[in-house]
Protein backbone atom coordinates (compact mmCIF):
# COMPACT_ATOMS: atom_id res chain seq x y z
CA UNK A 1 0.00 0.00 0.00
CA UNK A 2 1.55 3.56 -0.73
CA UNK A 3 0.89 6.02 1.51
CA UNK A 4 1.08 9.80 -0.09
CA UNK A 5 3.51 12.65 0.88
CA UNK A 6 1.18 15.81 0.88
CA UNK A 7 3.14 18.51 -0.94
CA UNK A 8 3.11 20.88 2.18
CA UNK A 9 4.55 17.90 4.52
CA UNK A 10 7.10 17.49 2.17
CA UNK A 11 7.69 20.82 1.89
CA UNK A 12 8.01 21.14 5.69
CA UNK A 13 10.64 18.11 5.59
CA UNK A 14 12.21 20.27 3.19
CA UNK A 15 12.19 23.37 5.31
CA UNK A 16 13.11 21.63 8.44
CA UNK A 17 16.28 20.29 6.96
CA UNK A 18 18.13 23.65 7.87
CA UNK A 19 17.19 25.87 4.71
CA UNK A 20 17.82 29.75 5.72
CA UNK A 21 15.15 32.19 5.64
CA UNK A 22 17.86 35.57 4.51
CA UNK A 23 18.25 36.60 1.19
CA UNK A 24 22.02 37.55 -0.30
CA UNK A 25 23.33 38.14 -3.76
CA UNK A 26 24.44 34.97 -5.45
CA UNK A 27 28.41 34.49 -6.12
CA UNK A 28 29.39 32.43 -9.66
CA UNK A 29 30.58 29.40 -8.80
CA UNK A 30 34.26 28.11 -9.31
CA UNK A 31 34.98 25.24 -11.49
CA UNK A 32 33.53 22.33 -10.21
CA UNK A 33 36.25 20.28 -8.49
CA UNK A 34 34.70 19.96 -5.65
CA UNK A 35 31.12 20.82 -4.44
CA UNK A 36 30.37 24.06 -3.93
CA UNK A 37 29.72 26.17 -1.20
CA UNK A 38 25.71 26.84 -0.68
CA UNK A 39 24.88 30.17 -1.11
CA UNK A 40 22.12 32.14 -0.18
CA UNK A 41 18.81 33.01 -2.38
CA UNK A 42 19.38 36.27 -4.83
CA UNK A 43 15.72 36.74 -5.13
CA UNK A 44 13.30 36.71 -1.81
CA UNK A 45 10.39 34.53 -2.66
CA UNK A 46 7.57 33.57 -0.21
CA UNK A 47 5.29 30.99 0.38
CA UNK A 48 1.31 31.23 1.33
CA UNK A 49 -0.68 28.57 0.72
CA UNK A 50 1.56 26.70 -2.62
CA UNK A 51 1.44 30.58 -3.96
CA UNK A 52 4.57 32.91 -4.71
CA UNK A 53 3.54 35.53 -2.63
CA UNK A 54 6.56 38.28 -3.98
CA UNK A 55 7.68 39.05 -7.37
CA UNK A 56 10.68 38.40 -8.76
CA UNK A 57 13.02 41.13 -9.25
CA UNK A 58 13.63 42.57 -12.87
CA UNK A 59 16.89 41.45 -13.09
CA UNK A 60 15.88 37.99 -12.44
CA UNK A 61 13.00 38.12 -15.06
CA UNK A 62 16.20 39.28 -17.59
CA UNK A 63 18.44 36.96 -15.99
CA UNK A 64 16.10 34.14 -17.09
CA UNK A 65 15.14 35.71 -20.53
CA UNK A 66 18.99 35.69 -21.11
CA UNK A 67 19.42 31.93 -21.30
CA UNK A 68 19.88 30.10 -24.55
CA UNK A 69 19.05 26.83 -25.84
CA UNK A 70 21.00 24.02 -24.62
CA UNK A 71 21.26 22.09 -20.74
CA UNK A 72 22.04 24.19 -17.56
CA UNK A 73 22.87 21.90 -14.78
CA UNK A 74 22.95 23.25 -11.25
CA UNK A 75 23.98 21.62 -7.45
CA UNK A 76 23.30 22.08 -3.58
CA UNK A 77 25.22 19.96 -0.83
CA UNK A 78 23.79 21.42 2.29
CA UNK A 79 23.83 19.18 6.48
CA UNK A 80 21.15 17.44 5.77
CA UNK A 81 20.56 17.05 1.91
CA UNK A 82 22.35 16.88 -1.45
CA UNK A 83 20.36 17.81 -4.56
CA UNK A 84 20.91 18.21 -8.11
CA UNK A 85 18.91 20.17 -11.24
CA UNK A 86 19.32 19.57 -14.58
CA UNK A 87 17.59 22.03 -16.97
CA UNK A 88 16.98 22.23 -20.66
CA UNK A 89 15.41 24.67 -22.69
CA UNK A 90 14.23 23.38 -26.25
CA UNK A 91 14.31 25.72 -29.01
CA UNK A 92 10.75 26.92 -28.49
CA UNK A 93 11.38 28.56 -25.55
CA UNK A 94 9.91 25.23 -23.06
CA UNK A 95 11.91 24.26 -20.14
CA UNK A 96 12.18 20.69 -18.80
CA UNK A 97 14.22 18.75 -16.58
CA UNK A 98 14.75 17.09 -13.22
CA UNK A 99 15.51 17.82 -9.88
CA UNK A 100 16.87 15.43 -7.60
CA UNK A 101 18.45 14.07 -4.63
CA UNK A 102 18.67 12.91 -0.88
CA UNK A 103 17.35 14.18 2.21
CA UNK A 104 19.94 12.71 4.80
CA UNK A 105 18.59 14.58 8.31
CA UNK A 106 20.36 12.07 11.21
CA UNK A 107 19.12 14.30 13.93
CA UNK A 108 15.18 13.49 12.99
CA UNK A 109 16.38 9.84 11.30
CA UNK A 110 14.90 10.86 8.39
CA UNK A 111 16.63 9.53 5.40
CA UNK A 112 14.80 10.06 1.34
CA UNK A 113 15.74 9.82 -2.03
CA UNK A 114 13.64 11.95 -4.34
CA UNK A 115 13.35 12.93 -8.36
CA UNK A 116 11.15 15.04 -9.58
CA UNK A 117 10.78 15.35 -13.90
CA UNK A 118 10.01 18.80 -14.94
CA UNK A 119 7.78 19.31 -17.86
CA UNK A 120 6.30 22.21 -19.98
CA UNK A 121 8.22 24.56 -18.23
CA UNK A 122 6.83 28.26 -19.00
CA UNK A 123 8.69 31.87 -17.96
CA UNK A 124 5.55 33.70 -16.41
CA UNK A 125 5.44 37.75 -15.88
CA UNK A 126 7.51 37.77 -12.65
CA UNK A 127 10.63 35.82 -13.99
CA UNK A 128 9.23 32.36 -12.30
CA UNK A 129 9.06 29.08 -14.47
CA UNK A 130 6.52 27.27 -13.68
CA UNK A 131 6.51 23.26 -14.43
CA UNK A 132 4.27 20.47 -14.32
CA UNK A 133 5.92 18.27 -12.35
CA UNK A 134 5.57 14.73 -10.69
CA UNK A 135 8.00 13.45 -7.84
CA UNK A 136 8.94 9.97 -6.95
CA UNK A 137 9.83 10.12 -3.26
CA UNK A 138 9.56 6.99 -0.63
CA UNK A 139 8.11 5.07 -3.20
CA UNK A 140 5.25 7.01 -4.02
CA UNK A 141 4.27 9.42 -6.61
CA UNK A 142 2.97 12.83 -6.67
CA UNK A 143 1.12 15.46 -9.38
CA UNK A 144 1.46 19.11 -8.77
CA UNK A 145 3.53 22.17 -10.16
CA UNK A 146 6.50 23.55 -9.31
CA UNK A 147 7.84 27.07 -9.60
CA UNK A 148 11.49 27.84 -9.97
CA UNK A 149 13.99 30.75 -10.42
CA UNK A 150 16.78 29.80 -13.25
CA UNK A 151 19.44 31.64 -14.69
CA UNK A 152 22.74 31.15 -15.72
CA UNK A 153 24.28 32.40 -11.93
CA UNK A 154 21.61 29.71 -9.62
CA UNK A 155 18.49 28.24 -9.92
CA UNK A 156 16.15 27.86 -6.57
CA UNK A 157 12.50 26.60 -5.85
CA UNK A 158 10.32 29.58 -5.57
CA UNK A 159 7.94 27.41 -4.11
CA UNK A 160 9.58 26.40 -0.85
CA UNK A 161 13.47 26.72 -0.57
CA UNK A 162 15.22 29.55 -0.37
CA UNK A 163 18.91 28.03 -0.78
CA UNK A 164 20.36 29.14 -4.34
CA UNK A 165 21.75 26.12 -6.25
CA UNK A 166 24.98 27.22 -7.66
CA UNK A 167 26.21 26.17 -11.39
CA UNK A 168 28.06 23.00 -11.81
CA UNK A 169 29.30 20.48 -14.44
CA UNK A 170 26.62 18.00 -15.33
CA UNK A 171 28.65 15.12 -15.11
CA UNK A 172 30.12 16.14 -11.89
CA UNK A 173 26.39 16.76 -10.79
CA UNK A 174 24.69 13.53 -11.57
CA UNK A 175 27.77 11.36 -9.97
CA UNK A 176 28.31 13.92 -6.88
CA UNK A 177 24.49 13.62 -5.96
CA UNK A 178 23.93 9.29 -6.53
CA UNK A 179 27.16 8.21 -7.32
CA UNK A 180 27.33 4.75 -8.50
CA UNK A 181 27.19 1.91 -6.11
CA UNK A 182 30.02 -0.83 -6.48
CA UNK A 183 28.39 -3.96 -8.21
């Protein structure tokens, strides 16, 4: 029998796992040798009730118009989770993608692997994409929408995390977040 992770409990496993509630400007990331340092959100986004309750700065809604076609890939080690993005944007102007990772909080033994595929990702009037999205977490699965912040500098959930993933090699990304296991 599955039993279903409401969006806002997830959410508040999300929030509980340490994620800061101050807004700085977001640095670009080094070369990724190693993981990089979290950083803090560029743009202040709220939640209320699943809603983005404050628009996105102009220079985030340019920041976003600014990116080209291809794959942006983007990473976040923080205490108690390590989570990945990958991003493409099609030649129509459609985002897609998937965000990933594992929630690894010791102090409230709560342990998760999630993935969440991105679809029909579209840039709305305040600089936030918003996709149709559907998340595989604890073995169940779960409909909604999710709205994000991208650019070429960080990508974060305007939906319910304010940590700023920085820019990172894809490769490095998908093995740094579930590296292979040993056969």
């Amino acid at each position: 029998m599955k039993h279903l992770i409401s969006p806002a409990l997830f959410a508040l496993v999300l929030a509980a796992c340490g994620q800061s509630e101050t807004a700085e400007p977001v640095e670009a990331a080094p070369a990724p040798v190693e993981a990089p340092a979290p950083v803090e959100a560029a743009v202040p986004v709220a939640e209320a009730a699943g809603e983005v309750t404050e628009a996105v700065s102009d220079a985030a809604t340019t920041a976003i118009s600014a990116l080209t076609e291809g794959e942006y890939c983007y990473f976040l080690q923080e205490d108690s989770s390590t989570e990945g993005l990958e991003i493409t944007l099609d030649i129509a102007g459609v985002f897609s993608g998937r965000h990933y990772g594992t929630i690894h909080d010791a102090e409230n033994a709560y342990f998760a692997a999630f993935e969440t595929i991105l679809s029909d990702g579209q840039l709305n009037d305040e600089g936030v994409i918003n996709f149709t999205a559907v998340t595989e977490v604890d073995g169940d699965t779960q409909y909604g929408e999710e709205p994000w912040v991208i650019s070429a500098e960080g990508a974060s959930s305007a939906h319910w995390d304010d940590a700023v993933m920085e820019p990172a090699d894809c490769d490095f990304v998908d093995a740094t977040v579930w590296p292979p296991t040993p056969e």
